[in-house]
N, C-alpha and C. Protein backbone atom coordinates (compact mmCIF):
# COMPACT_ATOMS: atom_id res chain seq x y z
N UNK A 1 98.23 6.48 82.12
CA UNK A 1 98.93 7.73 82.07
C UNK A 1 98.04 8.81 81.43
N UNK A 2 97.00 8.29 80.13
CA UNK A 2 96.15 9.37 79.60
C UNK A 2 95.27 9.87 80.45
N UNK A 3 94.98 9.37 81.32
CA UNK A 3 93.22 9.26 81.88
C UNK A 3 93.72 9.94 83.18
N UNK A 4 94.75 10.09 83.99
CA UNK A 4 95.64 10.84 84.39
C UNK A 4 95.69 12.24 83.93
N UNK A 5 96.12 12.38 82.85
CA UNK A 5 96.05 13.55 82.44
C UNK A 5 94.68 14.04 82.13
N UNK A 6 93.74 13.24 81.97
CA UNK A 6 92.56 13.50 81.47
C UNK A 6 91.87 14.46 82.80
N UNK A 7 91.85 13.65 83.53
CA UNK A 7 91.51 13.93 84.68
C UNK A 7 91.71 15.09 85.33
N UNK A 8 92.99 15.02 85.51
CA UNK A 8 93.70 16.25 85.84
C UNK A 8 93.26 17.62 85.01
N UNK A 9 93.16 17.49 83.62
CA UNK A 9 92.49 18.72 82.86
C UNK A 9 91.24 18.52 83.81
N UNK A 10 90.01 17.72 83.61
CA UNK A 10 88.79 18.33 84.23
C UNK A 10 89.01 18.78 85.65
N UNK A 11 89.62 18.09 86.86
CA UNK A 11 89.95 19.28 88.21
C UNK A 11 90.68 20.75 88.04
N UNK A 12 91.33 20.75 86.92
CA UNK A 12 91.67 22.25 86.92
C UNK A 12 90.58 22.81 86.06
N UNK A 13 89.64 22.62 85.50
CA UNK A 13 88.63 22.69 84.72
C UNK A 13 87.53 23.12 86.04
N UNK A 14 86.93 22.21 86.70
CA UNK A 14 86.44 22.57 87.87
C UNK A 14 86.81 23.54 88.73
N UNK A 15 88.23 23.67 88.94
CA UNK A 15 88.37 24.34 89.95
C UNK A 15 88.24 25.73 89.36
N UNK A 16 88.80 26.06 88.08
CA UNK A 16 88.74 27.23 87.91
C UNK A 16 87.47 28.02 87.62
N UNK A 17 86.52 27.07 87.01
CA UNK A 17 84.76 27.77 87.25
C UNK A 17 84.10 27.93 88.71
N UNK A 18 84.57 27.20 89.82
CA UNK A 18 84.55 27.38 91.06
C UNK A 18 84.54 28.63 91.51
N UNK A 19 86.10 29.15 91.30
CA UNK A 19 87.02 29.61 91.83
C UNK A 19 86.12 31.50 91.07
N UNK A 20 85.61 31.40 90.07
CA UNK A 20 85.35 31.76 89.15
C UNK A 20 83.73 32.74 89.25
N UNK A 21 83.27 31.56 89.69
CA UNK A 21 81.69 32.17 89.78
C UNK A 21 81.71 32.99 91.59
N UNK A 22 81.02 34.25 91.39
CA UNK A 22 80.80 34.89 93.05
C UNK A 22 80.44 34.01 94.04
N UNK A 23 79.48 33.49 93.58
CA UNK A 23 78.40 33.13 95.17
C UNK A 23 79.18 31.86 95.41
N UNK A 24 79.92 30.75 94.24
CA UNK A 24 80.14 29.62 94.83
C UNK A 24 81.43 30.20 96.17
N UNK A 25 82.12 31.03 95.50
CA UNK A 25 83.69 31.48 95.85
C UNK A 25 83.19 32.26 97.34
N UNK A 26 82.38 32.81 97.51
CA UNK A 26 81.93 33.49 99.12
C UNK A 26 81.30 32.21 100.11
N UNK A 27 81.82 31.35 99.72
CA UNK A 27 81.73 30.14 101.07
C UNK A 27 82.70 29.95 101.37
N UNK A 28 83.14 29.51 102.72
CA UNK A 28 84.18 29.84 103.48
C UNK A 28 84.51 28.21 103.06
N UNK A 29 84.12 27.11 103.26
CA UNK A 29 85.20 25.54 103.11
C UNK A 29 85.24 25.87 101.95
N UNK A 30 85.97 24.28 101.81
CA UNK A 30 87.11 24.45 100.35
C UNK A 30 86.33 23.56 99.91
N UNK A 31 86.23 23.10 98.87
CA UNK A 31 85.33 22.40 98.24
C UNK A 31 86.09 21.46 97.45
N UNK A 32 86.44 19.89 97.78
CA UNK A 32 87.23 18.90 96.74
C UNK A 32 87.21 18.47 95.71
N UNK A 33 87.46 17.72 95.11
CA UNK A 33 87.06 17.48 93.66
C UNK A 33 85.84 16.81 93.28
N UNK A 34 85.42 15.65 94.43
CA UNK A 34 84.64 15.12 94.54
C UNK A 34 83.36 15.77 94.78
N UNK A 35 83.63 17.47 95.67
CA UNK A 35 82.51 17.87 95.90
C UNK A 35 82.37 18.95 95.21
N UNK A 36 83.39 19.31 94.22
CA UNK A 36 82.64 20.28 93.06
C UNK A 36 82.10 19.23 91.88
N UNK A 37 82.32 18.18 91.53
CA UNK A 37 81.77 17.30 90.88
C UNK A 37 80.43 17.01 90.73
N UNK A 38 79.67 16.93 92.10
CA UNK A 38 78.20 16.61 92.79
C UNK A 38 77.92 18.02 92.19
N UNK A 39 78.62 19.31 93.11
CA UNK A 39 78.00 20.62 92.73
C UNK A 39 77.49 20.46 91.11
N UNK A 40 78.54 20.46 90.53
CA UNK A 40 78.29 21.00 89.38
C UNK A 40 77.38 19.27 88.12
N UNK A 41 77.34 18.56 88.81
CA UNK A 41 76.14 17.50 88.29
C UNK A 41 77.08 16.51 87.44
N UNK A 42 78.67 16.32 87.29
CA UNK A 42 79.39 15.65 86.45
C UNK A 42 79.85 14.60 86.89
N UNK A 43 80.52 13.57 86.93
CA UNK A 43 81.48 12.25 86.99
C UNK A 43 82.56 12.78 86.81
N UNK A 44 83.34 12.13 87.70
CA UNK A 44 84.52 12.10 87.56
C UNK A 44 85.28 10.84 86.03
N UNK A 45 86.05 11.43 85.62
CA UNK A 45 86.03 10.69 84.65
C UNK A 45 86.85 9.27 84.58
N UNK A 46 87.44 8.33 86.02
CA UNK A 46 87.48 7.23 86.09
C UNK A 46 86.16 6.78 86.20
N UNK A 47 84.64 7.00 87.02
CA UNK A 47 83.47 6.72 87.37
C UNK A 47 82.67 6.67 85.73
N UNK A 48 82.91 7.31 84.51
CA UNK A 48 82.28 7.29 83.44
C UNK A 48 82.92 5.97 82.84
N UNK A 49 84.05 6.24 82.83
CA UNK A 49 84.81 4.75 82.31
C UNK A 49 84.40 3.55 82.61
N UNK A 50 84.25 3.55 83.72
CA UNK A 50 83.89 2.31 84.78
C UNK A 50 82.49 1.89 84.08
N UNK A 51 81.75 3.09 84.54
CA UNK A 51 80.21 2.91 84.42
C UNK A 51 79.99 2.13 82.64
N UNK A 52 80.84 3.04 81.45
CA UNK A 52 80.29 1.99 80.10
C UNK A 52 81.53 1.27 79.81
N UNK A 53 82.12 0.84 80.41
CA UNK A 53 82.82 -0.45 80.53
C UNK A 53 81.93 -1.36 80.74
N UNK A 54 81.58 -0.98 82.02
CA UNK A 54 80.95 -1.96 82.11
C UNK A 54 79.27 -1.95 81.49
N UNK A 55 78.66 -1.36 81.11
CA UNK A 55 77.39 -1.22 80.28
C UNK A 55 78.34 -1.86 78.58
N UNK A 56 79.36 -1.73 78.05
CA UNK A 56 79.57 -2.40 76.97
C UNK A 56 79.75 -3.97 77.71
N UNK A 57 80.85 -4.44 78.62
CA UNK A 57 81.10 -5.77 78.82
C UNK A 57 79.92 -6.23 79.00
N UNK A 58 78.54 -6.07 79.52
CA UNK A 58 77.31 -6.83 80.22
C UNK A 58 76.36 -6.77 78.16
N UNK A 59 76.43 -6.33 77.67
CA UNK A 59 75.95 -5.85 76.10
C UNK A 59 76.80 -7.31 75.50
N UNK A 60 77.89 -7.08 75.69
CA UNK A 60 78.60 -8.54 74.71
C UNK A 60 78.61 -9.64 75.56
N UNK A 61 78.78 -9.71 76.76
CA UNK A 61 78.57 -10.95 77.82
C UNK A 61 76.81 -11.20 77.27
N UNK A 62 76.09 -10.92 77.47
CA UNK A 62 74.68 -11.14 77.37
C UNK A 62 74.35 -11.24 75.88
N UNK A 63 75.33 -10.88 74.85
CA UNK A 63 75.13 -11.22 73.53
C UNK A 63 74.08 -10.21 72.72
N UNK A 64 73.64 -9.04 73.43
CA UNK A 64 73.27 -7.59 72.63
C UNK A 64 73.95 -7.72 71.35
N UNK A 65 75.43 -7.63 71.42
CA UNK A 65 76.19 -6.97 70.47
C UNK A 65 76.95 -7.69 70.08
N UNK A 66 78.12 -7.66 68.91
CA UNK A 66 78.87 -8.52 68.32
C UNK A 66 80.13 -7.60 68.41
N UNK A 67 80.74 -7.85 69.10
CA UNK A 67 82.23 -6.82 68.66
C UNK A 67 83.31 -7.64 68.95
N UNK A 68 84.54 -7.55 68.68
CA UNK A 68 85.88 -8.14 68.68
C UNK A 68 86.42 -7.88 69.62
N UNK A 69 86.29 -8.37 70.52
CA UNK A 69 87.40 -8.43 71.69
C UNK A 69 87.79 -10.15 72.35
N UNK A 70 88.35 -10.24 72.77
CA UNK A 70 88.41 -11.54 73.30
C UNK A 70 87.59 -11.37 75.26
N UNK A 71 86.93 -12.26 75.21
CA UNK A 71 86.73 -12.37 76.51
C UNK A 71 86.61 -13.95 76.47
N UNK A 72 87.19 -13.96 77.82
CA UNK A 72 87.26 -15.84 78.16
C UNK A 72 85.92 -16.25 78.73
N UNK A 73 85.18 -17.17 78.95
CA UNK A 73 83.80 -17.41 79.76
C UNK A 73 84.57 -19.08 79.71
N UNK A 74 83.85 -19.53 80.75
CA UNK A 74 84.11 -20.71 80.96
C UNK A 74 83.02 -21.60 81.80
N UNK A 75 82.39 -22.12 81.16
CA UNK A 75 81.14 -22.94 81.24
C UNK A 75 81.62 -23.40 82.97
N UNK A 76 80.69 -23.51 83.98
CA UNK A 76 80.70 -23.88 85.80
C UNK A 76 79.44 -24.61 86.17
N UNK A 77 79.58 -25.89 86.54
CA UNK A 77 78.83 -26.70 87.25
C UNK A 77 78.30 -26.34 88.74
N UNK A 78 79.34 -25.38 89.35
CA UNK A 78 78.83 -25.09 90.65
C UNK A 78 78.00 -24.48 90.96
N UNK A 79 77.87 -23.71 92.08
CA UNK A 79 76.89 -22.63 92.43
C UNK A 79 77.34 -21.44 91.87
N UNK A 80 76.48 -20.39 91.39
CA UNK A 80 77.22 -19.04 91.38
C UNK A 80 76.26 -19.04 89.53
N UNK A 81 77.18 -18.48 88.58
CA UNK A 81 77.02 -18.35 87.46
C UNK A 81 77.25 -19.52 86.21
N UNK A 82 76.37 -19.37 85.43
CA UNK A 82 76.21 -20.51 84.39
C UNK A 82 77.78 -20.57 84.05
N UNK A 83 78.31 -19.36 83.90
CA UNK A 83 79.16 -19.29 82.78
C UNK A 83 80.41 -18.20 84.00
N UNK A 84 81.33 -18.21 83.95
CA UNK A 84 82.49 -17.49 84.75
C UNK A 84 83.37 -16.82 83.70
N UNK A 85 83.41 -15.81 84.48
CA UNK A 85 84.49 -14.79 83.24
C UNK A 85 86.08 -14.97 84.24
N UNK A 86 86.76 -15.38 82.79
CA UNK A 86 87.81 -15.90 83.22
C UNK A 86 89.12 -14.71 83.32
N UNK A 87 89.84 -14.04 83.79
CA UNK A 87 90.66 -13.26 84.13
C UNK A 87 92.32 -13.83 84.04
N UNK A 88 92.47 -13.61 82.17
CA UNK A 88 94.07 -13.92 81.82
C UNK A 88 95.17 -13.15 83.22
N UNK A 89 96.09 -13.66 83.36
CA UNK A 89 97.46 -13.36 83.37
C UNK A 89 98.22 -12.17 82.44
N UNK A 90 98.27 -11.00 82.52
CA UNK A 90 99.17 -10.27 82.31
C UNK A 90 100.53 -9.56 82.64
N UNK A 91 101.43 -9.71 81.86
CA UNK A 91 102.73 -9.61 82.13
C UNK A 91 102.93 -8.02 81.62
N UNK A 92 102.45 -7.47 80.64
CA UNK A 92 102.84 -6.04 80.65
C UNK A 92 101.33 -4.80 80.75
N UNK A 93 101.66 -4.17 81.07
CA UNK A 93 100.50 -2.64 81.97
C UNK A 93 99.94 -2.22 80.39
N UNK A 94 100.27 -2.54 79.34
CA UNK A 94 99.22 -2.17 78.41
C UNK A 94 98.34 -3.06 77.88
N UNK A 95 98.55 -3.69 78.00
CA UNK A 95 97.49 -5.29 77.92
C UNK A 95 96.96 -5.12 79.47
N UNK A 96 97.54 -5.09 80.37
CA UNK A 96 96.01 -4.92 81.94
C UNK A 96 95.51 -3.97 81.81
N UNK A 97 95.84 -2.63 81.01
CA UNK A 97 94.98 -1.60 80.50
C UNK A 97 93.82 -2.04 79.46
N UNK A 98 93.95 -2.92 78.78
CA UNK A 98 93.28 -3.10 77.43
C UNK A 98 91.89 -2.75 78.30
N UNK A 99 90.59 -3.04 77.44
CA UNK A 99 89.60 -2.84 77.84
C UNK A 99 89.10 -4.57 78.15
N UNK A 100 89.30 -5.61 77.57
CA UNK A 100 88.77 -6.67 78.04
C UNK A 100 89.22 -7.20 79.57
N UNK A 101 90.77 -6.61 79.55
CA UNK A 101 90.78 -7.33 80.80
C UNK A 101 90.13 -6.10 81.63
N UNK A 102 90.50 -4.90 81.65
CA UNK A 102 89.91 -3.66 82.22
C UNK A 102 88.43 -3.77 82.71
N UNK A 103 87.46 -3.90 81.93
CA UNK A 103 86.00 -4.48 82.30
C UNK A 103 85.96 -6.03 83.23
N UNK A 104 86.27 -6.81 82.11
CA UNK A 104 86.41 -8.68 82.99
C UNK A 104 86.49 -8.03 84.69
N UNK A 105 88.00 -7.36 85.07
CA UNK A 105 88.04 -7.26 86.12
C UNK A 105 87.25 -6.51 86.89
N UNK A 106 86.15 -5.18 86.64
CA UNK A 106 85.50 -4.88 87.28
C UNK A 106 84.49 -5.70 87.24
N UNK A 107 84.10 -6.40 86.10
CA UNK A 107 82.68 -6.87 86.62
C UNK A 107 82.98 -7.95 87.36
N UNK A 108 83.71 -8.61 87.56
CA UNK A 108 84.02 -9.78 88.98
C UNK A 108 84.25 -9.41 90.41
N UNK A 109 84.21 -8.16 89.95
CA UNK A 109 84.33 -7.19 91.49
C UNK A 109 82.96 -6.92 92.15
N UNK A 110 82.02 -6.36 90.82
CA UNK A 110 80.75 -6.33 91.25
C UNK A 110 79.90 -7.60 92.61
N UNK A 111 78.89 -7.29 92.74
CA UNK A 111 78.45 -7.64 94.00
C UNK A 111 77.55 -9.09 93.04
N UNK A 112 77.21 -10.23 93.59
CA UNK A 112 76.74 -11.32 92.98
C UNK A 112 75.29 -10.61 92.59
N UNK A 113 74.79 -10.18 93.15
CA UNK A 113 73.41 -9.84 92.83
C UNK A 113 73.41 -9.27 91.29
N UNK A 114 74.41 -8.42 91.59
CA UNK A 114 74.42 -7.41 90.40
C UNK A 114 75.08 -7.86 88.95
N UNK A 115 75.71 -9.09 89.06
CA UNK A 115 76.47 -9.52 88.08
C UNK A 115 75.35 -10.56 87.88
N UNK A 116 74.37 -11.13 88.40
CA UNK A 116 73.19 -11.86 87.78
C UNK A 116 71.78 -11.21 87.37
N UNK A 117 72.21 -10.42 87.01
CA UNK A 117 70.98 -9.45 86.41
C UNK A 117 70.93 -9.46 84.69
N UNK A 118 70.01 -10.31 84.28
CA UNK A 118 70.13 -10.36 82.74
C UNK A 118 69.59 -9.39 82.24
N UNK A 119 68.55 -8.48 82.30
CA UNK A 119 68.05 -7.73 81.56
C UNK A 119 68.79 -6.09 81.74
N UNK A 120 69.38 -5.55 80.74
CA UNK A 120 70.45 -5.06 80.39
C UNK A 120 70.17 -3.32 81.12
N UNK A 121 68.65 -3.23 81.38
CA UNK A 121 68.31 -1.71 81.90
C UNK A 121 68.39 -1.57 83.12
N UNK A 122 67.92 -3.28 83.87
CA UNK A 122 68.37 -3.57 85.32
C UNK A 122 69.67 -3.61 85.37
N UNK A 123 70.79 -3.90 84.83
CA UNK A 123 72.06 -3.59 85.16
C UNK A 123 72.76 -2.00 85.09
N UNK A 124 72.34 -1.57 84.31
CA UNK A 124 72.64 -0.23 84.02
C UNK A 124 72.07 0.57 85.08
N UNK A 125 71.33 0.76 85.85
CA UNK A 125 70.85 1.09 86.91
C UNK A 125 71.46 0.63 88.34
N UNK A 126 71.65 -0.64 88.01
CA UNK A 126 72.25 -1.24 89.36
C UNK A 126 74.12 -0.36 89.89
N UNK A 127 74.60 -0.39 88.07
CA UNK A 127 75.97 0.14 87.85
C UNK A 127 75.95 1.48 88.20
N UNK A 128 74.72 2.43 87.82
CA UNK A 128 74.65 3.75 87.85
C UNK A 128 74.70 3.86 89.43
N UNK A 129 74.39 3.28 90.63
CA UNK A 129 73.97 3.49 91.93
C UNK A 129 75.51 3.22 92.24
N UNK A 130 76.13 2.16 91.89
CA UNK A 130 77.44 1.76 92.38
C UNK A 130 78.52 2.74 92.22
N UNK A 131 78.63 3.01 91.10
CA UNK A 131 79.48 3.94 90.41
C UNK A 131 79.46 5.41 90.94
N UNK A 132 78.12 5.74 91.22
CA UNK A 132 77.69 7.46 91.98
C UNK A 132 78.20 7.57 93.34
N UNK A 133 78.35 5.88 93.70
CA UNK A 133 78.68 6.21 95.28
C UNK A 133 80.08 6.36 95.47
């Protein structure tokens, strides 16, 4: 619901410097949110979230950092990853908001390549390309 509103402030934020400056405003299309965004060099602010979500989850998965959250890993014999991030069951929308499950679930979304990348500047790069698109 915040990030909603969050959001919503920066498109009326955008639109009105748009709307605002001469030369952008004397082009005849309309320009979306997505494409005053590019114009003006910013993220949308689900795409920033995303992006150090996941730059913090790959920091404590890889053991950079020490912080308190719970994340499940669960040791795998098969093919794929040493270790599998395990994705609780939630019954109420502020706990699937939290940030552990919030991250867990994007980074299992990620592409295999990109979720086996240990060194932490190669991921951040890999995320930055995903996230821009």
């Amino acid at each position: 619901m915040l990030t909603k509103q969050l959001e919503s402030v920066q498109k009326r934020a955008t639109r009105r410097i748009f709307l605002r400056s001469p030369l952008l405003r004397a082009s005849t299309s309309q320009f979306s949110y997505s494409d005053r965004c590019k114009l003006f060099g910013i993220s949308s602010l689900a795409s920033r979230r995303l992006y150090f979500d996941l730059k913090l989850f790959h920091q404590k998965l890889s053991g950079d950092i020490d912080c308190n959250f719970e994340l499940l890993l669960a040791d795998s014999k098969t093919r794929g990853r040493s270790r599998k991030v395990i994705i609780p069951k939630c019954r109420r929308s502020t706990r699937r908001s939290s940030f552990a499950i919030r991250a867990s679930s994007a980074f299992t979304k990620l592409p295999r390549k990109t979720q086996a990348v240990t060194k932490h500047s190669s991921l951040i790069s890999e995320v930055s390309k995903l996230v821009s698109n």
